[in-house]
C-alpha atoms as a PDB file:
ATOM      1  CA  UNK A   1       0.000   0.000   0.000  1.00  0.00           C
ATOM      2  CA  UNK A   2       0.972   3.686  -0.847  1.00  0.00           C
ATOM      3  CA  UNK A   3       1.088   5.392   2.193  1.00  0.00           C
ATOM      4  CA  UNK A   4       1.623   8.994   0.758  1.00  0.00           C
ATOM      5  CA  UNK A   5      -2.007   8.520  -1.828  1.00  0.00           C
ATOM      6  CA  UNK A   6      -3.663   7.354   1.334  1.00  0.00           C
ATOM      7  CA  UNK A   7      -2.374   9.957   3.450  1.00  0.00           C
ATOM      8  CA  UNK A   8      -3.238  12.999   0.624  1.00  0.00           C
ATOM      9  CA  UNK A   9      -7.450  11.987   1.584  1.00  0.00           C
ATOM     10  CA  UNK A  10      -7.195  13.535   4.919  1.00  0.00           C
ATOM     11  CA  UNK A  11      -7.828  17.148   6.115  1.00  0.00           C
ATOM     12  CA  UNK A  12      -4.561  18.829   7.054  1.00  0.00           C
ATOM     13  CA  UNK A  13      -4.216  18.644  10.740  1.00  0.00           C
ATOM     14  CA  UNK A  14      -5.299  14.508  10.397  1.00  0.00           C
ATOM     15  CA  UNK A  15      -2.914  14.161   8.099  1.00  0.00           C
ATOM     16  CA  UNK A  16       0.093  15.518   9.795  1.00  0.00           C
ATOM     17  CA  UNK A  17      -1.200  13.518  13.043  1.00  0.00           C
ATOM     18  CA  UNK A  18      -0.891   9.986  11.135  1.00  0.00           C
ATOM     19  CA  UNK A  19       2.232  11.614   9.346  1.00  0.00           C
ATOM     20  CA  UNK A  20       3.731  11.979  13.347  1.00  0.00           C
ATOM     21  CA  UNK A  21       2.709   8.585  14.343  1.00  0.00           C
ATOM     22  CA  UNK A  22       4.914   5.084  13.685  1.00  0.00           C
ATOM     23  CA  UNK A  23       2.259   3.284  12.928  1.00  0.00           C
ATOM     24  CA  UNK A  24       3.282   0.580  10.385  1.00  0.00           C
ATOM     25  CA  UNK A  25       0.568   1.365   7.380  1.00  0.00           C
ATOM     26  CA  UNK A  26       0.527  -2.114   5.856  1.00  0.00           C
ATOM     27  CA  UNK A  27      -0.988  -3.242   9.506  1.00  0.00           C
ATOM     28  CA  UNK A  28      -3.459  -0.526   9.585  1.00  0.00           C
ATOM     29  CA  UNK A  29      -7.388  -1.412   8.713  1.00  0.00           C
ATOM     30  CA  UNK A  30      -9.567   1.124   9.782  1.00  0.00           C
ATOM     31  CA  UNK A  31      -9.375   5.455  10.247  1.00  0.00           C
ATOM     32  CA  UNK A  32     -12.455   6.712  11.681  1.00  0.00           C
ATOM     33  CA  UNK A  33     -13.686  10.382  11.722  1.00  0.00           C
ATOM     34  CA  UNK A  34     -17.271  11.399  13.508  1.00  0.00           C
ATOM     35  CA  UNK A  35     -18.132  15.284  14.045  1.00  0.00           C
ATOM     36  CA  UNK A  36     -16.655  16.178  17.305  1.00  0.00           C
ATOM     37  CA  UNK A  37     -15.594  12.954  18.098  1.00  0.00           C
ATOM     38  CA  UNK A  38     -12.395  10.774  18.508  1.00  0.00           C
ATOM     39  CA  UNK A  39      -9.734  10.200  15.875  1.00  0.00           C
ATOM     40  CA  UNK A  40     -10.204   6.476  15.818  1.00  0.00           C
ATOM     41  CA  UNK A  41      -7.785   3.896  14.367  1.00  0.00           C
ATOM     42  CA  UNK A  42      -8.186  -0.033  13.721  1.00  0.00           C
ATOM     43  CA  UNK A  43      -4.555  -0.855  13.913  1.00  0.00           C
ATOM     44  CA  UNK A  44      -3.176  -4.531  13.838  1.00  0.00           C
ATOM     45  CA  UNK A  45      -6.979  -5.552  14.696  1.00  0.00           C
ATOM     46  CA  UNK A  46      -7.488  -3.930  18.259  1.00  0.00           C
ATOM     47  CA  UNK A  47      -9.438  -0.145  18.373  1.00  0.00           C
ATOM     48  CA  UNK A  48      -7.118   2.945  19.120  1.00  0.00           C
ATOM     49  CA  UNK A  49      -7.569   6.814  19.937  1.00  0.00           C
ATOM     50  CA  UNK A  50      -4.618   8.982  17.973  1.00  0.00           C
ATOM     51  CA  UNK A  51      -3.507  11.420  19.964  1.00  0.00           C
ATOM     52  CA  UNK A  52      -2.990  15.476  18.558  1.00  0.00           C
ATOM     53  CA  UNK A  53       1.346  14.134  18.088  1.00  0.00           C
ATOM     54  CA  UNK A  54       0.556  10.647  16.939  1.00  0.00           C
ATOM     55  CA  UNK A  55       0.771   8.461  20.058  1.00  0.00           C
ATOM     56  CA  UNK A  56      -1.634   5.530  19.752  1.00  0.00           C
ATOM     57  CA  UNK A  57      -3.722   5.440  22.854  1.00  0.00           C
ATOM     58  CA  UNK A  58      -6.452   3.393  24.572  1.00  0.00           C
ATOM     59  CA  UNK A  59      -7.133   6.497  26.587  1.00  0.00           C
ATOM     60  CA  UNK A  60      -9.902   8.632  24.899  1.00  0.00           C
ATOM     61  CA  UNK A  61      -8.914  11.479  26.984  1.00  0.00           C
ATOM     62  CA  UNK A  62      -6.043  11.261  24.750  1.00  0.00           C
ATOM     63  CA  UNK A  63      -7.236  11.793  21.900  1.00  0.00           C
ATOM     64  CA  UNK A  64      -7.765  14.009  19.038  1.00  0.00           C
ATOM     65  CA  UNK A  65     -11.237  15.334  18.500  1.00  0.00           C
ATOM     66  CA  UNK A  66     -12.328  15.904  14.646  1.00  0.00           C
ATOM     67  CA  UNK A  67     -13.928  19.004  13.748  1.00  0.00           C
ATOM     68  CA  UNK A  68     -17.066  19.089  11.128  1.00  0.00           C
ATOM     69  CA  UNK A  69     -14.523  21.408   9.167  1.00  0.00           C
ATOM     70  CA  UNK A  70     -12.153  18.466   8.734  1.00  0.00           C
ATOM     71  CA  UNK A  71     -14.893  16.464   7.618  1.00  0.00           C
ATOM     72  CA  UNK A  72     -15.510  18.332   4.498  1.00  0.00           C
ATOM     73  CA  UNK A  73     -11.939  18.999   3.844  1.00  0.00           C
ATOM     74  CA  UNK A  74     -11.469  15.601   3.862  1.00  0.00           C
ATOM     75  CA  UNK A  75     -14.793  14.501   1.457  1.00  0.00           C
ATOM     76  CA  UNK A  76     -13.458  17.734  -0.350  1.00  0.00           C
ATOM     77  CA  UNK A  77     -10.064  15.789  -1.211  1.00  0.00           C
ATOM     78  CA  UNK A  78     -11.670  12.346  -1.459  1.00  0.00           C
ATOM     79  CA  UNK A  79     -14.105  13.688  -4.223  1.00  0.00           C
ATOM     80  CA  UNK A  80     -11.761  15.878  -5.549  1.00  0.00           C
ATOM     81  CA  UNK A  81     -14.087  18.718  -4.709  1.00  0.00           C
ATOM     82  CA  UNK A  82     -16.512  17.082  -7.339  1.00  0.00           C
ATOM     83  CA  UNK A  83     -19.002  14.988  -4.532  1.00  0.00           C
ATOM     84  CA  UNK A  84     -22.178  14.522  -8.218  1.00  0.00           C
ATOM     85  CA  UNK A  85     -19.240  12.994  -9.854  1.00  0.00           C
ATOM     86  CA  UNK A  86     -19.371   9.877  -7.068  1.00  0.00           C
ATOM     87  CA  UNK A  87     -23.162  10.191  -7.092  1.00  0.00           C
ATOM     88  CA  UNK A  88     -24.209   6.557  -7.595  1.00  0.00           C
ATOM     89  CA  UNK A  89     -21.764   5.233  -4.779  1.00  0.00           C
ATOM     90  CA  UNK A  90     -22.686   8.037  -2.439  1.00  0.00           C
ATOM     91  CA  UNK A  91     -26.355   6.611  -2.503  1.00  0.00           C
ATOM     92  CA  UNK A  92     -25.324   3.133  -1.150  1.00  0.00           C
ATOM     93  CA  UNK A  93     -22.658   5.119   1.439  1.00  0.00           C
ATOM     94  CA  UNK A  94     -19.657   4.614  -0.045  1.00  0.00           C
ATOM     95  CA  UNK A  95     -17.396   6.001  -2.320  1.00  0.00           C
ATOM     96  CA  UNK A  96     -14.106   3.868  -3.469  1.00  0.00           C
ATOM     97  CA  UNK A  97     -10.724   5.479  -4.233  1.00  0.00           C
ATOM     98  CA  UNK A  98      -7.720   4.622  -5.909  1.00  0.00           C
ATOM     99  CA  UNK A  99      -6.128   2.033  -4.166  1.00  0.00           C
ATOM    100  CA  UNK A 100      -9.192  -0.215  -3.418  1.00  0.00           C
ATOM    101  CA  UNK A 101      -9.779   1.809  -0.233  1.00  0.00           C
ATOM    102  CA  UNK A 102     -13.393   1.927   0.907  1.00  0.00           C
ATOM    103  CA  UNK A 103     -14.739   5.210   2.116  1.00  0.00           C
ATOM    104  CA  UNK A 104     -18.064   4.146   4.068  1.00  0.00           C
ATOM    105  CA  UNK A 105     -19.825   7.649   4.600  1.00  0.00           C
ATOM    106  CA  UNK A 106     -22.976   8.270   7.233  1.00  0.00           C
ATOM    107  CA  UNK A 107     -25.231  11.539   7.298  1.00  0.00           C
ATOM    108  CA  UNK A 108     -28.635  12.797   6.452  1.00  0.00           C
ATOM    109  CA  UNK A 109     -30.269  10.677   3.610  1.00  0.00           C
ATOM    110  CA  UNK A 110     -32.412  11.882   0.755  1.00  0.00           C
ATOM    111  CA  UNK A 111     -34.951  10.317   0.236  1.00  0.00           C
ATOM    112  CA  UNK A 112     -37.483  10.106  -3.014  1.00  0.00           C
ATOM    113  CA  UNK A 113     -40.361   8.390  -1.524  1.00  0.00           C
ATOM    114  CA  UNK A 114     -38.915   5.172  -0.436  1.00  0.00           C
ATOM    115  CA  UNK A 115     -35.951   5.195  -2.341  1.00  0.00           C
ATOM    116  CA  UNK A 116     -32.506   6.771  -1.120  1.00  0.00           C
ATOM    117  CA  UNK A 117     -31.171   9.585  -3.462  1.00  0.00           C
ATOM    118  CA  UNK A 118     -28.439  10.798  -2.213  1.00  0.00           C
ATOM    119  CA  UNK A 119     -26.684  11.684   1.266  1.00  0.00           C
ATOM    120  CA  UNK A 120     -26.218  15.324   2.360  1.00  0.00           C
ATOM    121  CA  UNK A 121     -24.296  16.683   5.645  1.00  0.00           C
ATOM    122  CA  UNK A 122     -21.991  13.985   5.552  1.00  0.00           C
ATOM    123  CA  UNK A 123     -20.296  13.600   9.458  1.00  0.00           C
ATOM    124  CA  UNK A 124     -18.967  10.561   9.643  1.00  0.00           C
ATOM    125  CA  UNK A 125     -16.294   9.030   7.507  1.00  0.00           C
ATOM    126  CA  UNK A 126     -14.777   5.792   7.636  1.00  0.00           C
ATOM    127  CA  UNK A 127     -12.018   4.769   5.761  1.00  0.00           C
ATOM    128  CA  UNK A 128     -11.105   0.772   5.098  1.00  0.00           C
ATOM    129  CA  UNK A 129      -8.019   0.518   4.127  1.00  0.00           C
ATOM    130  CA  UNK A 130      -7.793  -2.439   1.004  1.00  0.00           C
ATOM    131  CA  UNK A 131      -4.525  -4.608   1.831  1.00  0.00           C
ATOM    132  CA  UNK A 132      -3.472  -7.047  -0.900  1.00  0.00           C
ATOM    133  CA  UNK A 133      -1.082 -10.138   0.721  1.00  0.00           C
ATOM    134  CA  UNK A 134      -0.026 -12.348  -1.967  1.00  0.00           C
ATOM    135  CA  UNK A 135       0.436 -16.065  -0.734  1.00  0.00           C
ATOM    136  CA  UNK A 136      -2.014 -15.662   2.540  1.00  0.00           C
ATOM    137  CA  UNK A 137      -4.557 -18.072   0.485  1.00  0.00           C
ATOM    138  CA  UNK A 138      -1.320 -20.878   0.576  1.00  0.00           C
ATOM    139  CA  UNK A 139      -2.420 -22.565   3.829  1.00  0.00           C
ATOM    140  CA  UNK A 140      -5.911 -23.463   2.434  1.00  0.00           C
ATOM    141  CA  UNK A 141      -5.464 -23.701  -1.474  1.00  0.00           C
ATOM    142  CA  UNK A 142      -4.987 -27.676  -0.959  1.00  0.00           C
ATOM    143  CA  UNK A 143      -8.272 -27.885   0.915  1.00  0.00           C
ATOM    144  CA  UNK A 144      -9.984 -25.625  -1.674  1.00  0.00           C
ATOM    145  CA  UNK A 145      -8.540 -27.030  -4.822  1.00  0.00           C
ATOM    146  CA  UNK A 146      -7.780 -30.487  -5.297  1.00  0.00           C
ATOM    147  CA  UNK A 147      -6.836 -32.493  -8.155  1.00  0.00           C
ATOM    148  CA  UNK A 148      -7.295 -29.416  -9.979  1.00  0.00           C
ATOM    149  CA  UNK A 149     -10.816 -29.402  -9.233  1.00  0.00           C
ATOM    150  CA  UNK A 150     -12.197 -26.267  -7.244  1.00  0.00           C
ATOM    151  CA  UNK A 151     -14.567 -26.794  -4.036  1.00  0.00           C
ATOM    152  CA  UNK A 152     -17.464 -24.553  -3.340  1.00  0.00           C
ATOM    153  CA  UNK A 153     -16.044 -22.735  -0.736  1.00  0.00           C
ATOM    154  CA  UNK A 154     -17.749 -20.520   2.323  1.00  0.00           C
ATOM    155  CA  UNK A 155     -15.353 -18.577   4.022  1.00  0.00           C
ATOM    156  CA  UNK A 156     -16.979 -17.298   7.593  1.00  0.00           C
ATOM    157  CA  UNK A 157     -15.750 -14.384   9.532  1.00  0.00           C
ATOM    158  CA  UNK A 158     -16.312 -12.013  11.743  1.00  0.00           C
ATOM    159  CA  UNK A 159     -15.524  -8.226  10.674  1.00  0.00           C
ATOM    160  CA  UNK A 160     -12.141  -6.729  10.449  1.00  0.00           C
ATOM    161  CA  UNK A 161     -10.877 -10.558   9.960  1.00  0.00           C
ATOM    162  CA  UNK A 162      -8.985 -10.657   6.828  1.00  0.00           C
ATOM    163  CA  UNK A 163     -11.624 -11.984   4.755  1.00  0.00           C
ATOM    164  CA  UNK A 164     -11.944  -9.971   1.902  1.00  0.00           C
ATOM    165  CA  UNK A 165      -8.014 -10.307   1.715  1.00  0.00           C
ATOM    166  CA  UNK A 166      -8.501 -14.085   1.894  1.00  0.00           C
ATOM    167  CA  UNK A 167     -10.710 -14.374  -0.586  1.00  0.00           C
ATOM    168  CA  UNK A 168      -8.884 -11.966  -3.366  1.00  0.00           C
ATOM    169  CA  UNK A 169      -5.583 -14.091  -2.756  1.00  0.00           C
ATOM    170  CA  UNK A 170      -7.473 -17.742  -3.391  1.00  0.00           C
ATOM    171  CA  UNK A 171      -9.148 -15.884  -6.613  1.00  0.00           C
ATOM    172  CA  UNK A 172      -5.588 -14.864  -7.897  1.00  0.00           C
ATOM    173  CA  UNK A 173      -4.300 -18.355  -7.042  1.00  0.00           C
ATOM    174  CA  UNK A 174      -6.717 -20.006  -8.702  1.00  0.00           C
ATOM    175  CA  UNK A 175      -6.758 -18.098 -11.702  1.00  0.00           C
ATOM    176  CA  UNK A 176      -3.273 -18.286 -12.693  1.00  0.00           C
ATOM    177  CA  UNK A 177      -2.797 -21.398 -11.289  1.00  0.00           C
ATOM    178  CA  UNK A 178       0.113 -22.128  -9.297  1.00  0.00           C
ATOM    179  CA  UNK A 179       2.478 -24.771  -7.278  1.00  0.00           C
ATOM    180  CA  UNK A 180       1.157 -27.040 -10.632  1.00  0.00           C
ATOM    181  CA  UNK A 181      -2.414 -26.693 -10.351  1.00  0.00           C
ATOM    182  CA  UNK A 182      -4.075 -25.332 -13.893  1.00  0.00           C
ATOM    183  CA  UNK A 183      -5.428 -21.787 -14.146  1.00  0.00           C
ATOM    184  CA  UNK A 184      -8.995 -21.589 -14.451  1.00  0.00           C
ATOM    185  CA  UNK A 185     -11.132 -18.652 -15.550  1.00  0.00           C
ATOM    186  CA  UNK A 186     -12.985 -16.373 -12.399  1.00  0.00           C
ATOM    187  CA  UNK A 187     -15.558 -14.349 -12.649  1.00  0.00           C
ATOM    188  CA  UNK A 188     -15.383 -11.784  -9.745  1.00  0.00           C
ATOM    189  CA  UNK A 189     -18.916  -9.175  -8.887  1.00  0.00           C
ATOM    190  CA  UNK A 190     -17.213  -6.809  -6.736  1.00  0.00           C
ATOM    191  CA  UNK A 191     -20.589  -4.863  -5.986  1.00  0.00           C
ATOM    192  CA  UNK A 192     -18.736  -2.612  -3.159  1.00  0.00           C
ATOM    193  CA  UNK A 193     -15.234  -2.332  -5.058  1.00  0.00           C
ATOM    194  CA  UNK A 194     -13.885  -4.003  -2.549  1.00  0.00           C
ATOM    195  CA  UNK A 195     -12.484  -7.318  -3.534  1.00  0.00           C
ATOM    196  CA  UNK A 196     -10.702  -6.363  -7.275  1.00  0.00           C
ATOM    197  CA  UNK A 197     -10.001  -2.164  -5.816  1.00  0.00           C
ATOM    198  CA  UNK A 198     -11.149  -1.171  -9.262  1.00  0.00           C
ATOM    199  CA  UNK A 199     -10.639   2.349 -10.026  1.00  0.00           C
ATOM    200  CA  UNK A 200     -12.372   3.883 -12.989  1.00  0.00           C
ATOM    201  CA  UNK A 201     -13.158   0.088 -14.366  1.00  0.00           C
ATOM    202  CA  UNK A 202      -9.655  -1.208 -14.104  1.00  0.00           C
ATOM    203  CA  UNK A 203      -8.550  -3.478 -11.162  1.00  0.00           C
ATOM    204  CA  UNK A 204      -6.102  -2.261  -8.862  1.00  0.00           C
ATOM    205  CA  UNK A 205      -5.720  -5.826  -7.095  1.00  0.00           C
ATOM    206  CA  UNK A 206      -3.842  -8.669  -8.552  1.00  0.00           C
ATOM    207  CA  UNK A 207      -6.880 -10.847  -9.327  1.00  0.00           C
ATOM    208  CA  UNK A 208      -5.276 -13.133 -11.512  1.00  0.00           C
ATOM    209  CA  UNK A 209      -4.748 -13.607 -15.581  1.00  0.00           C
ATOM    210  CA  UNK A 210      -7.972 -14.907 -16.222  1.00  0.00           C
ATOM    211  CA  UNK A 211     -10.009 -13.182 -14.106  1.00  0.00           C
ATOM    212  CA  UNK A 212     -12.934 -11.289 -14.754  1.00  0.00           C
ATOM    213  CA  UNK A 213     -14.551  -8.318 -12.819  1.00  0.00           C
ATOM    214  CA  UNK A 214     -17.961  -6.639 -12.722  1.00  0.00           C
ATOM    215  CA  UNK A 215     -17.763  -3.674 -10.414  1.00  0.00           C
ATOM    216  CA  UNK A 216     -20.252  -1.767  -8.580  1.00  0.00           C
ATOM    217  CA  UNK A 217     -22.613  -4.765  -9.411  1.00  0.00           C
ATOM    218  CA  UNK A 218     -25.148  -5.888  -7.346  1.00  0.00           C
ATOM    219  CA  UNK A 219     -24.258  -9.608  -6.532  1.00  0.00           C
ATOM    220  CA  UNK A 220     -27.079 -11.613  -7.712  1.00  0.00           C
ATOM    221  CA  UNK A 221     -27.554  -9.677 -10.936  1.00  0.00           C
ATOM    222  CA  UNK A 222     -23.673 -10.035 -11.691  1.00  0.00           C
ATOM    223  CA  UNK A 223     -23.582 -13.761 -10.888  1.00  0.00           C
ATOM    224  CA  UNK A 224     -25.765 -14.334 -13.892  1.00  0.00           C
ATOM    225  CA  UNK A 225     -24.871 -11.524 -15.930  1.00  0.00           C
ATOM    226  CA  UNK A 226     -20.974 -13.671 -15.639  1.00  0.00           C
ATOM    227  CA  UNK A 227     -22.545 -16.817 -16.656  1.00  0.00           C
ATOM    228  CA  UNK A 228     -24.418 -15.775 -20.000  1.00  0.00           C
ATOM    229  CA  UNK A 229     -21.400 -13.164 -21.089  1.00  0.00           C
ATOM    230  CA  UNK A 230     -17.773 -14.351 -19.834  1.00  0.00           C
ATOM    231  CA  UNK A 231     -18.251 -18.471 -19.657  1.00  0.00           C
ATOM    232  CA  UNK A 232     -16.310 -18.786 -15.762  1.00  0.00           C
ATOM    233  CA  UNK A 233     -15.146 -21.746 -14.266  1.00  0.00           C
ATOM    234  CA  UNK A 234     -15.734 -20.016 -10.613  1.00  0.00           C
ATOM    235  CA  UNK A 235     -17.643 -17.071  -9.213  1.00  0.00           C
ATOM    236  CA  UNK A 236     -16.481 -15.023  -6.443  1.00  0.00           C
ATOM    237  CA  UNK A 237     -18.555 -12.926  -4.481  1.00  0.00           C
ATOM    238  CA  UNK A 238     -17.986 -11.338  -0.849  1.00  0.00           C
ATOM    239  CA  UNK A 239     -20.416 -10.801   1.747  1.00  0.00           C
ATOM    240  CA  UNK A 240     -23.701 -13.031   1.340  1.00  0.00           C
ATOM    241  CA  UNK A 241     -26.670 -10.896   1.412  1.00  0.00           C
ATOM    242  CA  UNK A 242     -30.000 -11.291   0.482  1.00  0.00           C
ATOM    243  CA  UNK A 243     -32.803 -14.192  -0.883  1.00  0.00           C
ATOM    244  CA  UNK A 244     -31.975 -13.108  -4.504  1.00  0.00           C
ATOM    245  CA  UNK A 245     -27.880 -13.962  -3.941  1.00  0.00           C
ATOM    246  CA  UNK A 246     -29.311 -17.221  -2.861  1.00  0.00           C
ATOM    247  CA  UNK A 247     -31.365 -17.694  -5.788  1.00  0.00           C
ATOM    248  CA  UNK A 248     -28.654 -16.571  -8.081  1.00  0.00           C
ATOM    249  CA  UNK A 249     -25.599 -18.796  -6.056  1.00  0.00           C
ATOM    250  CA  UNK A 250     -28.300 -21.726  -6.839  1.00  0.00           C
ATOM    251  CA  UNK A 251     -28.597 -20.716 -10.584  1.00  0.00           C
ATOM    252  CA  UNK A 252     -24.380 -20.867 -10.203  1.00  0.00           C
ATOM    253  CA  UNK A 253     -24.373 -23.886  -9.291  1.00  0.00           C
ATOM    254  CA  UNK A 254     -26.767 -25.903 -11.505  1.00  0.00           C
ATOM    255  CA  UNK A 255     -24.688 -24.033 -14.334  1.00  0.00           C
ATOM    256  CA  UNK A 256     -21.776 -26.298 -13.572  1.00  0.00           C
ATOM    257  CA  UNK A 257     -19.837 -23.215 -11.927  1.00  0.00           C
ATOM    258  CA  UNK A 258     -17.769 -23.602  -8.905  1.00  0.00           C
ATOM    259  CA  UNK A 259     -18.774 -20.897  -5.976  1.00  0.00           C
ATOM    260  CA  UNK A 260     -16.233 -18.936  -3.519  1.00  0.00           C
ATOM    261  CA  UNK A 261     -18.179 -16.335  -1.167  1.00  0.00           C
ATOM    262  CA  UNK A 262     -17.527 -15.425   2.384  1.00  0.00           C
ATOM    263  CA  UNK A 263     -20.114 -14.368   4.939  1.00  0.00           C
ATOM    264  CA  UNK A 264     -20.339 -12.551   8.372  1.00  0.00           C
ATOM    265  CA  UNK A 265     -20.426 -15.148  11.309  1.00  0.00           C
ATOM    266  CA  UNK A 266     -18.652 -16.407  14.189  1.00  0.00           C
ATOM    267  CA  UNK A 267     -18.751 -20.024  13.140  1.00  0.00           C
ATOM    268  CA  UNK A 268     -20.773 -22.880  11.348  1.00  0.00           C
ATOM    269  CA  UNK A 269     -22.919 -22.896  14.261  1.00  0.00           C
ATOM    270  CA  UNK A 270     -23.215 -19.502  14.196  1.00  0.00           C
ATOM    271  CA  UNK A 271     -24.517 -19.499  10.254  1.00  0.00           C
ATOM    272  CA  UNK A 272     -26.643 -22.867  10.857  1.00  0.00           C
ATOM    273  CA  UNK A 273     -28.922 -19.873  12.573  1.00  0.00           C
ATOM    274  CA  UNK A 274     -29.333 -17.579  10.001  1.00  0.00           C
ATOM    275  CA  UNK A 275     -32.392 -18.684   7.374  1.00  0.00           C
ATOM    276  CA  UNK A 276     -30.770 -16.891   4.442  1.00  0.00           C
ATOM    277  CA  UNK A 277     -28.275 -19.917   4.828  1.00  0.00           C
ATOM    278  CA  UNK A 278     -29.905 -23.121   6.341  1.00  0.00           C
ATOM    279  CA  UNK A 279     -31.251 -24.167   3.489  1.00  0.00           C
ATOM    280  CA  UNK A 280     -27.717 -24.160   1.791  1.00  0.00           C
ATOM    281  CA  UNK A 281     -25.946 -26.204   4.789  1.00  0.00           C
ATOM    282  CA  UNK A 282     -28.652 -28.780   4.794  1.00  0.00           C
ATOM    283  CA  UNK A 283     -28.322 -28.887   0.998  1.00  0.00           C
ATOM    284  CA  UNK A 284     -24.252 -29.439   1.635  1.00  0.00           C
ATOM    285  CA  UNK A 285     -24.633 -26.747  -1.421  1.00  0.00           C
ATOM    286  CA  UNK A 286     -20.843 -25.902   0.208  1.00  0.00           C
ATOM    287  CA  UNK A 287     -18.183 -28.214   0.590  1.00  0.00           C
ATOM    288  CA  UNK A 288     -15.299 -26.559   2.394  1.00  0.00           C
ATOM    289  CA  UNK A 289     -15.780 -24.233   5.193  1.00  0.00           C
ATOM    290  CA  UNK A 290     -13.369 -21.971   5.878  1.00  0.00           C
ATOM    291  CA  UNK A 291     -13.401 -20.376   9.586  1.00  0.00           C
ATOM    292  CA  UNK A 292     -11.201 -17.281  10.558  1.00  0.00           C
ATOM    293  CA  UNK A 293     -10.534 -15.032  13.574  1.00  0.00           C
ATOM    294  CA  UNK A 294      -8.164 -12.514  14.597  1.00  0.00           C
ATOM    295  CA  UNK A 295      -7.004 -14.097  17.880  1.00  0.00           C
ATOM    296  CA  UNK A 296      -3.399 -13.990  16.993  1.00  0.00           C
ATOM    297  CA  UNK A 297      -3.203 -12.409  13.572  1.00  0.00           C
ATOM    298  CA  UNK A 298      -5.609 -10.845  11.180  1.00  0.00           C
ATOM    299  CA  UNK A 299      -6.929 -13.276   8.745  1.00  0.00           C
ATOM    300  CA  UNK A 300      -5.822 -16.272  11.146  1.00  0.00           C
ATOM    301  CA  UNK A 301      -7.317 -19.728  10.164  1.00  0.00           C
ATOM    302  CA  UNK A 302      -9.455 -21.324  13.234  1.00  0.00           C
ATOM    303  CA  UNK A 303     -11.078 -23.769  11.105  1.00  0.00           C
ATOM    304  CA  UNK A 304     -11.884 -25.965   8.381  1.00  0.00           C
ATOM    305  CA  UNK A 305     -14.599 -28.281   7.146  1.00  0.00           C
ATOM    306  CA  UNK A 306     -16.141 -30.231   4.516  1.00  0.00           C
ATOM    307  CA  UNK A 307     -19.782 -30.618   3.524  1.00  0.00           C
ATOM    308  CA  UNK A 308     -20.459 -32.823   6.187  1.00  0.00           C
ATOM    309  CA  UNK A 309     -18.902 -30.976   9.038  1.00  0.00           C
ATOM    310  CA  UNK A 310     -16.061 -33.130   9.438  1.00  0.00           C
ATOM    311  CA  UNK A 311     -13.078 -31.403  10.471  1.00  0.00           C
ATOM    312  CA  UNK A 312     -10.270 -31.084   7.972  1.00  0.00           C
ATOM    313  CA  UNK A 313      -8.020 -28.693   9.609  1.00  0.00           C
ATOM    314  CA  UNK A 314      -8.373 -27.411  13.258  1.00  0.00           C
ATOM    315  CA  UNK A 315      -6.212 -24.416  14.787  1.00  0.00           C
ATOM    316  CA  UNK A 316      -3.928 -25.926  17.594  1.00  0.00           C
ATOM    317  CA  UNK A 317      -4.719 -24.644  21.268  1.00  0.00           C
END
């Protein structure tokens, strides 16, 4: 990651606070900014207050309080003073930059009858920093892909795990194939920009040779839209939402298409609770789960299962 093009986002005084602090960049994951609130960091995966000269604190009476000026100098260098060009994003809350880095934005909504518009007196910011770690997928690429054949693959997490960096790095592995396995073509809907980072249509993420990205797609649409235009072998897709991503993973599947997603849970037992996916584990629609935490890194491997819930790998104590 580029620390001085993630740096130039901020307001002025925030960005001569992070440019005092030794925080190592390529372990950071979050910057938070709220209207008269706390300069919040996520920072190898534990919650920190920045201090006005830098010093990472648990303290908040340390801390730096953000000013609703710094807010709009900061959307105003974000947007490059041009907010209607980002429009479209702005209405789902986000807005991605060059990099891959998701700006998740909060405020007043506008609303046209039911239907969100836009967002206006924007207050709170938060930046997700996009980290790309080539060969973190190595552990679990011989449970996902075996005699070059690719498993349908659930990867379950709880936030700020590595998951989304998980994922990208299994997508790039299988696509160009590697350690002798053959490359096989991906199709990738990235509907929040965050798994390819693609900045005006062209990935900033190493996806892969033969990979293939819709951006700012919603999921379920894309899935399909893949299978009638690009021919994939797999489809990624991050983050699990709805019935319709159901109906369209389903659609995937009877197509012959081999499935990667990831989801938001604590474990299988945790998901076995959640209707959008019963109907999927009692199917054994996946075979391989894939269970992380962030007990002693980010992106750290509790778990793994097959179809059947027999363990394949297990985290030692």
């Amino acid at each position: 990651m580029k620390r001085d093009e993630l740096i130039k986002i901020f307001s002025s005084n925030i960005r001569t606070i992070l440019l005092q602090s030794n925080i190592d960049f390529e372990l950071l994951q979050e910057v938070r900014l709220r209207v008269n609130g706390p300069l919040i960091l996520i920072y190898k995966g534990k919650e920190y207050f920045l201090s006005p000269s830098g010093v990472l604190s648990q303290l908040k009476s340390d801390a730096y309080y953000v000013e609703k000026s710094e807010i709009k100098e900061t959307m105003d260098y974000i947007s490059s003073y041009s907010l209607y060009a980002f429009e479209d994003e702005i209405k789902q809350g986000f807005i991605t930059i060059q990099g891959g880095h998701r700006i998740g934005i909060a405020g007043k909504t506008v609303l046209d009858g039911d239907k969100i518009t836009g967002l206006k007196y924007i207050s709170y910011i938060n930046v997700r920093i996009s980290h790309e770690i080539k060969g973190c997928a190595n552990a679990v690429m011989p449970f996902i892909e075996e005699e070059n054949q690719v498993h349908h693959c659930l990867i379950i997490s709880p936030p700020r795990c590595g998951k989304t960096t998980l994922l990208r790095d299994i997508i790039r592995q299988i696509s160009n194939g590697v350690n002798g396995r053959i490359g096989k073509t991906v199709g990738v809907v990235d509907e929040r920009s965050e798994i390819a980072g693609c900045y005006m249509g062209v990935a900033v993420n190493d996806l892969g040779i033969r990979t293939d990205v819709l951006d700012c797609c919603p999921k379920a649409k894309g899935m399909l839209m893949l299978i009638r235009s690009m021919s994939p072998s797999v489809i990624a897709i991050d983050e699990i939402g709805d019935y319709d991503d159901v109906k369209a993973i389903e659609a995937v599947i009877h197509c012959g298409c081999k499935l990667l997603a990831t989801v938001h849970g604590s474990s299988i037992e945790d998901i076995k609770t959640k209707p959008l996916l019963q109907k999927m584990i009692t199917e054994k629609v996946f075979e391989r789960y894939i269970v992380l935490d962030n007990n002693k890194k980010v992106g750290n491997i509790r778990e793994i299962f097959d179809e059947r819930g027999t363990i394949l790998y297990r985290e030692e104590a």
